[in-house]
N, C-alpha and C. Protein backbone atom coordinates (compact mmCIF):
# COMPACT_ATOMS: atom_id res chain seq x y z
N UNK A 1 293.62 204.53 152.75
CA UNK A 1 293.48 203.52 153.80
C UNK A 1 294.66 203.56 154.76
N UNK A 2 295.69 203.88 154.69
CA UNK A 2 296.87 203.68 154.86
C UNK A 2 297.20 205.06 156.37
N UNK A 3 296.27 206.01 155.73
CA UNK A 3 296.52 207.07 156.33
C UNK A 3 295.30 206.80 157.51
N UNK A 4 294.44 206.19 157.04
CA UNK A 4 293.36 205.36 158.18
C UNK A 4 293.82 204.90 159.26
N UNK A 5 294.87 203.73 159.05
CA UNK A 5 295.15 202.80 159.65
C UNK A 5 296.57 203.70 160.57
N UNK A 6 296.96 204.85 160.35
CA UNK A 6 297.75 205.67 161.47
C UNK A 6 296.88 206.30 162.02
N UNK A 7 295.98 206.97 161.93
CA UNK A 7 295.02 207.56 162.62
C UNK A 7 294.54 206.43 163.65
N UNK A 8 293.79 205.80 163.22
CA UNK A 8 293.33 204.73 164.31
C UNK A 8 294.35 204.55 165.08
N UNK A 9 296.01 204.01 164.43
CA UNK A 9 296.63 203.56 165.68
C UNK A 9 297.02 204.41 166.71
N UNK A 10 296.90 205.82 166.68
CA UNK A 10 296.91 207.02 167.53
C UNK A 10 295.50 206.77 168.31
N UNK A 11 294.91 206.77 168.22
CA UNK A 11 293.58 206.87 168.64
C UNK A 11 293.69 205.72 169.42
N UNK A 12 294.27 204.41 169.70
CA UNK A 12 294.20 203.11 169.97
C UNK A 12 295.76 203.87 171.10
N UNK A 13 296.52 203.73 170.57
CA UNK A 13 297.33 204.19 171.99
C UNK A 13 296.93 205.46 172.90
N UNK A 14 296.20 206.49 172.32
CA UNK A 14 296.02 207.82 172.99
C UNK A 14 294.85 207.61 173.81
N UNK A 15 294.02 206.33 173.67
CA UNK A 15 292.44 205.86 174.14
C UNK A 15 292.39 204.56 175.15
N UNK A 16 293.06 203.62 174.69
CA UNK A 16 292.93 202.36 175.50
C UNK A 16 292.68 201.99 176.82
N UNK A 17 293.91 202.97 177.42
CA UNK A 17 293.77 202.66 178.72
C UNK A 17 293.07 203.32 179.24
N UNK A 18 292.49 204.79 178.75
CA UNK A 18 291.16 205.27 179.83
C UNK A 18 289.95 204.27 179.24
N UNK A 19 290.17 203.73 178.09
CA UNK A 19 288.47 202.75 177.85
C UNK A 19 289.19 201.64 178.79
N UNK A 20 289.91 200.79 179.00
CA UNK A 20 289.87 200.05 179.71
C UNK A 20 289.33 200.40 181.00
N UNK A 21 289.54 201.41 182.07
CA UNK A 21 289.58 201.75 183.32
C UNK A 21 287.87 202.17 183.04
N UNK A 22 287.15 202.46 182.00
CA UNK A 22 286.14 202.74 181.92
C UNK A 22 285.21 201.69 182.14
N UNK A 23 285.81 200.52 181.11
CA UNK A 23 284.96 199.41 181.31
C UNK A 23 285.46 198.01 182.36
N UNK A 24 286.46 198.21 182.45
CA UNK A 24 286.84 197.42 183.98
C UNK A 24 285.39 197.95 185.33
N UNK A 25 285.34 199.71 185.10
CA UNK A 25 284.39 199.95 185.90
C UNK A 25 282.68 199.52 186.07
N UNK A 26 282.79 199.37 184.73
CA UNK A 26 281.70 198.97 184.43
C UNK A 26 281.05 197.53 184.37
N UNK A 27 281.87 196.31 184.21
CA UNK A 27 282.11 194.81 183.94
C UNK A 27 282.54 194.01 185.02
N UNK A 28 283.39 194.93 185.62
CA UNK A 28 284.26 194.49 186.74
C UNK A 28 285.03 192.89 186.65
N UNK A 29 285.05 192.96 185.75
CA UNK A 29 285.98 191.77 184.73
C UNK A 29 286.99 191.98 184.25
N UNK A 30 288.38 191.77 184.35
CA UNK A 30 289.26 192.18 183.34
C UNK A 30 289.60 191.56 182.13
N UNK A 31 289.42 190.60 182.00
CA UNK A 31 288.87 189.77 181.13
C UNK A 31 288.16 190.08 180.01
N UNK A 32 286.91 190.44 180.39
CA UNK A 32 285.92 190.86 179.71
C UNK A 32 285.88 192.48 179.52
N UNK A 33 286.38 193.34 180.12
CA UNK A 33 286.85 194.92 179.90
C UNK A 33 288.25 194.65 178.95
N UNK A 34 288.98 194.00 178.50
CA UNK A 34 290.07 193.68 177.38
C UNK A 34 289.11 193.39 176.23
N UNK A 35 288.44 192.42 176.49
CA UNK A 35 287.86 192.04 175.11
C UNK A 35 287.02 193.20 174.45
N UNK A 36 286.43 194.10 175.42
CA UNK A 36 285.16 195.11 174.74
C UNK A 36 285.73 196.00 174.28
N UNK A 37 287.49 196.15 175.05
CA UNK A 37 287.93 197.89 174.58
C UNK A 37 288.57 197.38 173.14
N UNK A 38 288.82 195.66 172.95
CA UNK A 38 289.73 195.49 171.93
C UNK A 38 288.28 195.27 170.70
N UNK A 39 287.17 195.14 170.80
CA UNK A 39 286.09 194.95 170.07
C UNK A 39 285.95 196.22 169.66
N UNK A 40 285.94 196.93 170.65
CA UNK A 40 285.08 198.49 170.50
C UNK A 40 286.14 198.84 169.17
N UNK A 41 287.08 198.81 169.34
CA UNK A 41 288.60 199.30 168.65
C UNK A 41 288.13 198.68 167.14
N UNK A 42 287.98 197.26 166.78
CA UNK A 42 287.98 196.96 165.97
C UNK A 42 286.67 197.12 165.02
N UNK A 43 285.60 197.66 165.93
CA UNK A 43 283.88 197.54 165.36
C UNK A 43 284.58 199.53 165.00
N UNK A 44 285.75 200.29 165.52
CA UNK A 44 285.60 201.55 164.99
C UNK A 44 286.60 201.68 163.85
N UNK A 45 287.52 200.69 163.53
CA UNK A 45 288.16 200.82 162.60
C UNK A 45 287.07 199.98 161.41
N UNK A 46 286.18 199.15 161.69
CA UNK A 46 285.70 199.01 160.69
C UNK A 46 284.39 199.79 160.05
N UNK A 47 284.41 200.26 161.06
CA UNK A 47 283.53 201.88 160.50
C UNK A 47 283.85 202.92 160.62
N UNK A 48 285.46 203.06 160.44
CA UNK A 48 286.00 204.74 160.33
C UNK A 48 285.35 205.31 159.25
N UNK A 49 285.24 204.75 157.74
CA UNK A 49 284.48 205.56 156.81
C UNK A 49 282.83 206.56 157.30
N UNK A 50 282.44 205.92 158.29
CA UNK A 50 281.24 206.45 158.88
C UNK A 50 281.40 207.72 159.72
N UNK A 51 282.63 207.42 160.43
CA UNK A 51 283.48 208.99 161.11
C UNK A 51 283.07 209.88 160.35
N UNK A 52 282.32 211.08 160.94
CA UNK A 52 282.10 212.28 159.50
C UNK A 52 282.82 212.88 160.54
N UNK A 53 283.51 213.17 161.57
CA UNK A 53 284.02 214.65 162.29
C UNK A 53 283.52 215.74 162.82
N UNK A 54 282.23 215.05 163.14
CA UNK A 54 280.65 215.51 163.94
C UNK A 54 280.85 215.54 165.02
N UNK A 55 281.57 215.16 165.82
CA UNK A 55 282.13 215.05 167.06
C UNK A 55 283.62 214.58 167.44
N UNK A 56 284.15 214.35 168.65
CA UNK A 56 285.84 213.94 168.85
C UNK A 56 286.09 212.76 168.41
N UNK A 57 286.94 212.07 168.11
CA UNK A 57 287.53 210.34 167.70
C UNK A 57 287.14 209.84 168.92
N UNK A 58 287.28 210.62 170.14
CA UNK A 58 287.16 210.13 171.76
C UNK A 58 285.38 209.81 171.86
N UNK A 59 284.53 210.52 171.42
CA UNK A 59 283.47 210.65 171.54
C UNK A 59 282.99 209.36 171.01
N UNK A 60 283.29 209.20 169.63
CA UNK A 60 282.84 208.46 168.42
C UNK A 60 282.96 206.74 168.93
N UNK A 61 284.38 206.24 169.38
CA UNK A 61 284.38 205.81 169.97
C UNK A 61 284.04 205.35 171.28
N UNK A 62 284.21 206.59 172.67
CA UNK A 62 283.17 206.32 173.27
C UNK A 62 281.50 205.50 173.57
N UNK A 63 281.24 206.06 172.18
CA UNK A 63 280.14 205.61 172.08
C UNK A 63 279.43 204.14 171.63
N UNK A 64 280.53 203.77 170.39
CA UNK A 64 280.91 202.04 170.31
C UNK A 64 281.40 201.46 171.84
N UNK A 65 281.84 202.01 173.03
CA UNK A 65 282.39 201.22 173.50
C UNK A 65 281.20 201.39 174.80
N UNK A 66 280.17 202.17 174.99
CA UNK A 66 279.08 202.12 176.14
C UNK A 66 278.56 201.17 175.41
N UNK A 67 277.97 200.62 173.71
CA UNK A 67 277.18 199.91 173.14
C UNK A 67 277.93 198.64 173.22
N UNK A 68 279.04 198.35 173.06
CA UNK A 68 279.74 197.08 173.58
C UNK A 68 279.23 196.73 174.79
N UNK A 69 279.27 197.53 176.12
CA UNK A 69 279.38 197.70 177.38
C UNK A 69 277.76 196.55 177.67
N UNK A 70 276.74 197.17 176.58
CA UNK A 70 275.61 197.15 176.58
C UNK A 70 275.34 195.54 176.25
N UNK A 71 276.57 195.49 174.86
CA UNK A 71 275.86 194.07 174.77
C UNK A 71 276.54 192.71 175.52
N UNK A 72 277.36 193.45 176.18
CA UNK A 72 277.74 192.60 177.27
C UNK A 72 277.27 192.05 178.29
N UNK A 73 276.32 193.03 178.97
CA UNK A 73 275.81 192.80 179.79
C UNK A 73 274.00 192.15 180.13
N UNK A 74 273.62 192.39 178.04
CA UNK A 74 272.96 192.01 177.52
C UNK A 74 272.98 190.42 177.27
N UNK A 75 274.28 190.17 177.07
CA UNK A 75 274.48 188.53 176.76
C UNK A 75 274.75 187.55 177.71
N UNK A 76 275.46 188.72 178.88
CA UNK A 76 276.03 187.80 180.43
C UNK A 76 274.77 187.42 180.66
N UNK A 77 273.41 188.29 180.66
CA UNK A 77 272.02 187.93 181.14
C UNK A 77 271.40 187.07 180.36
N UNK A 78 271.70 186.87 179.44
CA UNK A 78 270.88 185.80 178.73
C UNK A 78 271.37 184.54 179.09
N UNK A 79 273.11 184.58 179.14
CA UNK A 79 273.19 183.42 179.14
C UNK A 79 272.73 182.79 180.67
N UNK A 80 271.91 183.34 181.10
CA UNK A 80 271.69 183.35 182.79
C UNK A 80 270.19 183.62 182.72
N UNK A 81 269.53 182.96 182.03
CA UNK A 81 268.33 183.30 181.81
C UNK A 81 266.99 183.23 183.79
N UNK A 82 266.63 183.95 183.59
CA UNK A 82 266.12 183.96 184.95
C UNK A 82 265.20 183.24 185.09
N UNK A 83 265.18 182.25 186.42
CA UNK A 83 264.10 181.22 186.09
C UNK A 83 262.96 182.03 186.92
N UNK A 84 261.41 181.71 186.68
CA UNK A 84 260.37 182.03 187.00
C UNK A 84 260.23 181.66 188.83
N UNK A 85 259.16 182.82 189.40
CA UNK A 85 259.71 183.01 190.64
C UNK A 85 258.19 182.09 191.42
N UNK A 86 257.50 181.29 190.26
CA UNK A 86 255.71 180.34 190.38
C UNK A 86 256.07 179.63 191.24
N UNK A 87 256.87 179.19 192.30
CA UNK A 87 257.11 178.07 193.58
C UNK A 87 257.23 178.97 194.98
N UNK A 88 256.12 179.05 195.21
CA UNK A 88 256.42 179.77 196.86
C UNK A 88 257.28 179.20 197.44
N UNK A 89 257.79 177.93 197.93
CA UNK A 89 258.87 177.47 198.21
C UNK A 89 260.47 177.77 197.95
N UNK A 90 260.05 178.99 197.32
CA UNK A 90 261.89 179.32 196.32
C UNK A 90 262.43 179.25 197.89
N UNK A 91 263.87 178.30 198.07
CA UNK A 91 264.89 178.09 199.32
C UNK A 91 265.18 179.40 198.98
N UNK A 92 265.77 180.73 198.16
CA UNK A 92 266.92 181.70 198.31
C UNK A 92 265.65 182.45 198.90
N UNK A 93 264.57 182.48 198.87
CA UNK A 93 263.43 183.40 199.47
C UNK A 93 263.56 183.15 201.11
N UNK A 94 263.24 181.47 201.28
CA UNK A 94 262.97 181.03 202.35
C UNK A 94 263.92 180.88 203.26
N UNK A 95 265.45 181.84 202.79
CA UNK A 95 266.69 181.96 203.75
C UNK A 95 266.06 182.63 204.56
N UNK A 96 265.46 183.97 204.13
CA UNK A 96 265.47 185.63 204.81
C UNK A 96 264.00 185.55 205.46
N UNK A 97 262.79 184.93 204.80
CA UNK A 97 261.76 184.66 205.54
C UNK A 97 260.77 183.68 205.44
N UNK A 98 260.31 183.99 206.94
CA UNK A 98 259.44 182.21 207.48
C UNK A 98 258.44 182.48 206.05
N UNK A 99 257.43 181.41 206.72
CA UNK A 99 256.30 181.00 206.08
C UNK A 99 255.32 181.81 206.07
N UNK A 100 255.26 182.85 207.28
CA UNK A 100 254.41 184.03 206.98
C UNK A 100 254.65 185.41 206.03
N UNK A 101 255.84 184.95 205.76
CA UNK A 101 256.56 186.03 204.75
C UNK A 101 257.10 187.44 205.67
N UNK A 102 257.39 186.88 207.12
CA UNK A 102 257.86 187.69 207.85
C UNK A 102 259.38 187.68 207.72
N UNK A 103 260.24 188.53 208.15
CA UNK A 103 262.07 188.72 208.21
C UNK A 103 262.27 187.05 208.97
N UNK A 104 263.24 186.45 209.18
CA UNK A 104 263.62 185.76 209.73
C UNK A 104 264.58 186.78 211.01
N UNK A 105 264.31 186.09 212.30
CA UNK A 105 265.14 186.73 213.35
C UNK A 105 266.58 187.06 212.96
N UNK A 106 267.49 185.91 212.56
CA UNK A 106 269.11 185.88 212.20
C UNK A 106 268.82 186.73 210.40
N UNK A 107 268.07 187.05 209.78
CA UNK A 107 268.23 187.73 208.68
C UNK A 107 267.57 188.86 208.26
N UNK A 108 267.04 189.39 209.23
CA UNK A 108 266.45 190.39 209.57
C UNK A 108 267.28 192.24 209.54
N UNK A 109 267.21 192.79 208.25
CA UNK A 109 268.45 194.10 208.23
C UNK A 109 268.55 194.77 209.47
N UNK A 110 269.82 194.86 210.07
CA UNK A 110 270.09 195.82 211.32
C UNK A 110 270.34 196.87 210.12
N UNK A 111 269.92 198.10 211.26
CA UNK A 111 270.23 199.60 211.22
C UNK A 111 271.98 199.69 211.67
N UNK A 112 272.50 200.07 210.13
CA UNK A 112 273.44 200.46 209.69
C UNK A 112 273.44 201.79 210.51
N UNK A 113 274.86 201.81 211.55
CA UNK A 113 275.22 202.81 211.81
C UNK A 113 276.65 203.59 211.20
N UNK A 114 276.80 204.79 211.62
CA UNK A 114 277.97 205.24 210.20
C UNK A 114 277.77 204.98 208.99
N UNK A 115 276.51 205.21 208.44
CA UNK A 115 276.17 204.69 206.92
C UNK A 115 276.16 206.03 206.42
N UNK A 116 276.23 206.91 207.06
CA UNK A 116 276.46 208.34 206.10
C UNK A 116 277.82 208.10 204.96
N UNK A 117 277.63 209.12 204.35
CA UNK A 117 278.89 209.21 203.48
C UNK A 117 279.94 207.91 203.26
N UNK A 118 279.50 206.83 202.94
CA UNK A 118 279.78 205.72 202.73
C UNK A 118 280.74 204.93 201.20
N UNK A 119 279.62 206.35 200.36
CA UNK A 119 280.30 205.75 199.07
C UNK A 119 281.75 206.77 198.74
N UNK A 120 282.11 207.58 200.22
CA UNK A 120 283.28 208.05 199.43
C UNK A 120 284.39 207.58 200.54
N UNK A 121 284.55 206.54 201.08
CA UNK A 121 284.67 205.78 201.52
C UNK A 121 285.33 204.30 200.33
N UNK A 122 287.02 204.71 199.73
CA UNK A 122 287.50 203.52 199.46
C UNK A 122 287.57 202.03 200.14
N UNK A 123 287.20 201.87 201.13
CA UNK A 123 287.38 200.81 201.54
C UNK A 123 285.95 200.22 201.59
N UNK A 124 284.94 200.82 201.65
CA UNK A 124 283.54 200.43 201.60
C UNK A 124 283.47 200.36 200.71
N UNK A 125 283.99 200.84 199.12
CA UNK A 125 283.34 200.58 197.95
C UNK A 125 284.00 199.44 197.40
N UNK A 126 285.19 199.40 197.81
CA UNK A 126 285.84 197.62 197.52
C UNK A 126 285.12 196.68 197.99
N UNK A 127 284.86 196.87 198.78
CA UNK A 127 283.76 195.99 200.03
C UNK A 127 282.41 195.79 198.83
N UNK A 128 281.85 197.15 198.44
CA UNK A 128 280.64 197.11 197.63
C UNK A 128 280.81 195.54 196.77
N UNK A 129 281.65 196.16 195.93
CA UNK A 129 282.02 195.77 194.65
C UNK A 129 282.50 194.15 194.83
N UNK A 130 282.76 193.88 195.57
CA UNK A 130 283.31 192.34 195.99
C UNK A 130 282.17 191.86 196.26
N UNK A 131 280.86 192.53 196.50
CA UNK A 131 280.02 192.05 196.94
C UNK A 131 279.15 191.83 195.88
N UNK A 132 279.05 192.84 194.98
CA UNK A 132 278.48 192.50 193.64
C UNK A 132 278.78 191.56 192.75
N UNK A 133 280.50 191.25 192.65
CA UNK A 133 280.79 190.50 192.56
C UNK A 133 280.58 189.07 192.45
N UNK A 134 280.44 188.68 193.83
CA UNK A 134 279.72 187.53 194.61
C UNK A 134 278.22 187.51 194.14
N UNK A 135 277.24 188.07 193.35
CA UNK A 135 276.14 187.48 193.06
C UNK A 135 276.14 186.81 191.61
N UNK A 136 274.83 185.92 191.46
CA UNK A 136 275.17 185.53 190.23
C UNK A 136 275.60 186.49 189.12
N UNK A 137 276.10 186.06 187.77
CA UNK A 137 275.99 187.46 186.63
C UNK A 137 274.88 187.92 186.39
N UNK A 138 273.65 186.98 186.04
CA UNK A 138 272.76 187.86 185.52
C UNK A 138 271.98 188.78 186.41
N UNK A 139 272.36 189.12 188.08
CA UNK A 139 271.87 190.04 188.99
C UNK A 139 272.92 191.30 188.85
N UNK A 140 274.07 190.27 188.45
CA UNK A 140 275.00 191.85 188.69
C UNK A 140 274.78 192.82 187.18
N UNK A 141 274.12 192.00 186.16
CA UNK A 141 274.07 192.58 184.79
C UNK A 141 272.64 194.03 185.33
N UNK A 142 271.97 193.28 186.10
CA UNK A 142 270.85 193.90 186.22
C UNK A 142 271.06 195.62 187.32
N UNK A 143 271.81 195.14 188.54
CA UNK A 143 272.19 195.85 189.19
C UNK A 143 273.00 197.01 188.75
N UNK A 144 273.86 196.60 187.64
CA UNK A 144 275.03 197.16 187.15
C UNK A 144 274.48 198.44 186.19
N UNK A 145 273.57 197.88 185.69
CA UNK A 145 272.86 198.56 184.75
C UNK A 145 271.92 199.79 184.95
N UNK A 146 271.05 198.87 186.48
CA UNK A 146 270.44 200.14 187.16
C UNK A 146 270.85 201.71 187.97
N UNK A 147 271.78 200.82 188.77
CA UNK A 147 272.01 201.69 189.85
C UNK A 147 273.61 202.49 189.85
N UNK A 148 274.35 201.35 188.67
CA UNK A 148 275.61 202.25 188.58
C UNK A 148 275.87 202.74 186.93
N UNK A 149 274.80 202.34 186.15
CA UNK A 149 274.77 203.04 184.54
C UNK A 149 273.41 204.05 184.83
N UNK A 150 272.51 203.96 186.16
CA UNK A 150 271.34 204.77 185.98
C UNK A 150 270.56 204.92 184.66
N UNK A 151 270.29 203.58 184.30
CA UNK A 151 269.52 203.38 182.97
C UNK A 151 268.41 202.84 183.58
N UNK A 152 266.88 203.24 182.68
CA UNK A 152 265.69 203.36 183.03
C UNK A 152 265.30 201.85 183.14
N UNK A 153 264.23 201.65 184.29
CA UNK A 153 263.78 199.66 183.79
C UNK A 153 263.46 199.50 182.73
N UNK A 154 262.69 200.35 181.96
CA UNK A 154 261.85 199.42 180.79
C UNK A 154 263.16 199.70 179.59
N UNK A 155 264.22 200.33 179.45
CA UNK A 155 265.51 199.94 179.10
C UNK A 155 265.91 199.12 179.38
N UNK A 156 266.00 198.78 180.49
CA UNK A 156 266.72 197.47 180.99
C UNK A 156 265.84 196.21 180.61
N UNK A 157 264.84 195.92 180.77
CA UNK A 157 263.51 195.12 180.64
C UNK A 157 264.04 194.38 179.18
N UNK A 158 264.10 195.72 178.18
CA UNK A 158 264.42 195.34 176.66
C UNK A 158 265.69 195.13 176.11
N UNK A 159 266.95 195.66 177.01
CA UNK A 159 268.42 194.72 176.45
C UNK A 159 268.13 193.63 177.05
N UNK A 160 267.63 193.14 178.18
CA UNK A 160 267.74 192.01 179.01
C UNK A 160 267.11 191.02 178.31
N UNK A 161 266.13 191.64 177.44
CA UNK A 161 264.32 190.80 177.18
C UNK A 161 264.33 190.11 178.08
N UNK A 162 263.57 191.14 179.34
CA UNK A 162 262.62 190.32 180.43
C UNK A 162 261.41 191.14 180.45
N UNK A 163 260.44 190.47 181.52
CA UNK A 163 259.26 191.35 181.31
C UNK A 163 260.02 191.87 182.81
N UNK A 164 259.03 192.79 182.97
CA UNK A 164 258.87 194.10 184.53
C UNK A 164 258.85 192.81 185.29
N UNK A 165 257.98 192.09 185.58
CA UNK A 165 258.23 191.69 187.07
C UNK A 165 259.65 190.55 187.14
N UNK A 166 259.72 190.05 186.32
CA UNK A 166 261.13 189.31 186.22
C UNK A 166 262.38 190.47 186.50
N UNK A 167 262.40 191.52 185.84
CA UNK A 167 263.32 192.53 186.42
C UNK A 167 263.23 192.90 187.77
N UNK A 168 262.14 193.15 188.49
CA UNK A 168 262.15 193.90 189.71
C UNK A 168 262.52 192.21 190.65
N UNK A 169 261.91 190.87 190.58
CA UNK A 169 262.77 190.22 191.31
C UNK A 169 264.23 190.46 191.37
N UNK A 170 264.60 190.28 190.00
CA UNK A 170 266.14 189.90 190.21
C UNK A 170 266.58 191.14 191.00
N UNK A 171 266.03 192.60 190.90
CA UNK A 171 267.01 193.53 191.65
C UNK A 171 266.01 193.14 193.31
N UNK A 172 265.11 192.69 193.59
CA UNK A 172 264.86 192.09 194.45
C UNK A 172 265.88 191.63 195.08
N UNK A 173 266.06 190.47 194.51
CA UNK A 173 267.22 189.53 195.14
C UNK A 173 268.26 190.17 195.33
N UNK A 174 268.64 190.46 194.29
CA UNK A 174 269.96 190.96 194.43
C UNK A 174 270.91 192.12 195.65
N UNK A 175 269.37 192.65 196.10
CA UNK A 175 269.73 193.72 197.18
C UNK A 175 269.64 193.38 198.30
N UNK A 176 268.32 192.13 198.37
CA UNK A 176 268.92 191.52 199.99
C UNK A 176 270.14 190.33 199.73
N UNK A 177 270.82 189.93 198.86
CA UNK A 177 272.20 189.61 198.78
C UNK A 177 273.08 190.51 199.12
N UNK A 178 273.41 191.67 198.97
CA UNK A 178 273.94 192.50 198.81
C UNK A 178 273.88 193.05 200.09
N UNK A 179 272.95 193.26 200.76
CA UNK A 179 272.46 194.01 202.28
C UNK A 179 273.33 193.04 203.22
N UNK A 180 272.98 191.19 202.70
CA UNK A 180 273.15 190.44 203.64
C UNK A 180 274.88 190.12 203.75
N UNK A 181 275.36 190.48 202.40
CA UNK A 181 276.92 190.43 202.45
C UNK A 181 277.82 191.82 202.90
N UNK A 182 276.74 192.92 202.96
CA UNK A 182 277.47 194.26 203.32
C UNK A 182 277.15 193.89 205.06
N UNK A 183 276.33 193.15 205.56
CA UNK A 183 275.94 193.10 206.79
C UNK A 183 277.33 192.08 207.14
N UNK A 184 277.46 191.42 206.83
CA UNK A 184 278.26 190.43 207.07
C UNK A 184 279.54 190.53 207.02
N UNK A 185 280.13 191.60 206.29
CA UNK A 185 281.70 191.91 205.78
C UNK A 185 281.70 193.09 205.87
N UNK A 186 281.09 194.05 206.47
CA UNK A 186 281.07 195.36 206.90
C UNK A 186 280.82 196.04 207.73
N UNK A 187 279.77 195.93 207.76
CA UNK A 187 278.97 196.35 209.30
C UNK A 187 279.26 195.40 210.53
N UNK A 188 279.16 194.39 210.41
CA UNK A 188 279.71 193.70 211.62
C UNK A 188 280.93 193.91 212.07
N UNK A 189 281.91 193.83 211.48
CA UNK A 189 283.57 193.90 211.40
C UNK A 189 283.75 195.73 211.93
N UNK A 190 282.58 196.85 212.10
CA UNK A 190 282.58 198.07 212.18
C UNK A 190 283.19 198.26 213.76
């Protein structure tokens, strides 16, 4: 055990800070990227006996710490349970459009100019990310999951437990939030 517990602590200083920077990327919490790399750490020391040496300590871990990642973003959404979208009247609908279900004039997406090559672009992706930020959690759990873990919907559907159309609102929403705050703190200011 003894010889366990030096191994791990190599593995815990030689690992930390790239899992942190991993899941800071991922959570965008620091907060909550401390707690998962210090979970991940402790869910692998309590299953080092399971380590067979089938792969790297980096790997092994790794892999406790995307499944942390998972149920994080699994639980931010629950606790954010999505309410049902049965009131044509929803106000966050009826910002962006009238009653005919047309754009509203003032919320209506302008054509982004200079939108090429955007995401390699540090200052636009701070911009992104502040913007993701700014939506509720359980959109950014959803968003986060889709478009920057590139995990499949009906994956997502089942950490989330939502059905399909409850998923495709929330990334619904979430993208004309997102359009309307990149319009607003980016493109305008261009």
């Amino acid at each position: 055990m003894n010889d366990s517990k030096e191994k791990f602590t190599l593995w815990i200083n030689e690992y930390a800070d790239e899992f942190f920077r991993y899941s800071i990327s991922k959570v965008s919490n620091q907060e909550a990227a401390e707690d998962i790399v210090q979970n991940t750490f402790l869910a692998g020391f309590q299953a080092i006996s399971n380590f067979k040496n089938e792969s790297s300590p980096k790997t092994w871990l790794y892999s406790i710490l995307k499944n942390k990642i998972k149920d994080y973003h699994r639980l931010n959404y629950q606790r954010n349970e999505v309410k049902s979208l049965e009131n044509d009247k929803d106000p966050f609908l009826n910002y962006f459009f009238n009653e005919e279900d047309h754009w509203k004039m003032e919320t209506q997406p302008q054509i982004w100019s200079n939108s090429e090559n955007l995401l390699d672009n540090t200052d636009f992706n701070s911009m992104l990310k502040n913007c993701i930020e700014k939506l509720p959690a359980k959109w950014q759990s959803a968003i986060q999951m889709k478009y920057l873990d590139d995990r499949d919907a009906n994956l997502i559907c089942q950490e989330l437990k939502i059905t399909p159309s409850n998923y495709w609102q929330v990334l619904h929403r979430a993208k004309l939030q997102l359009r309307e705050c990149l319009d607003t703190h980016w493109f305008k200011n261009e």
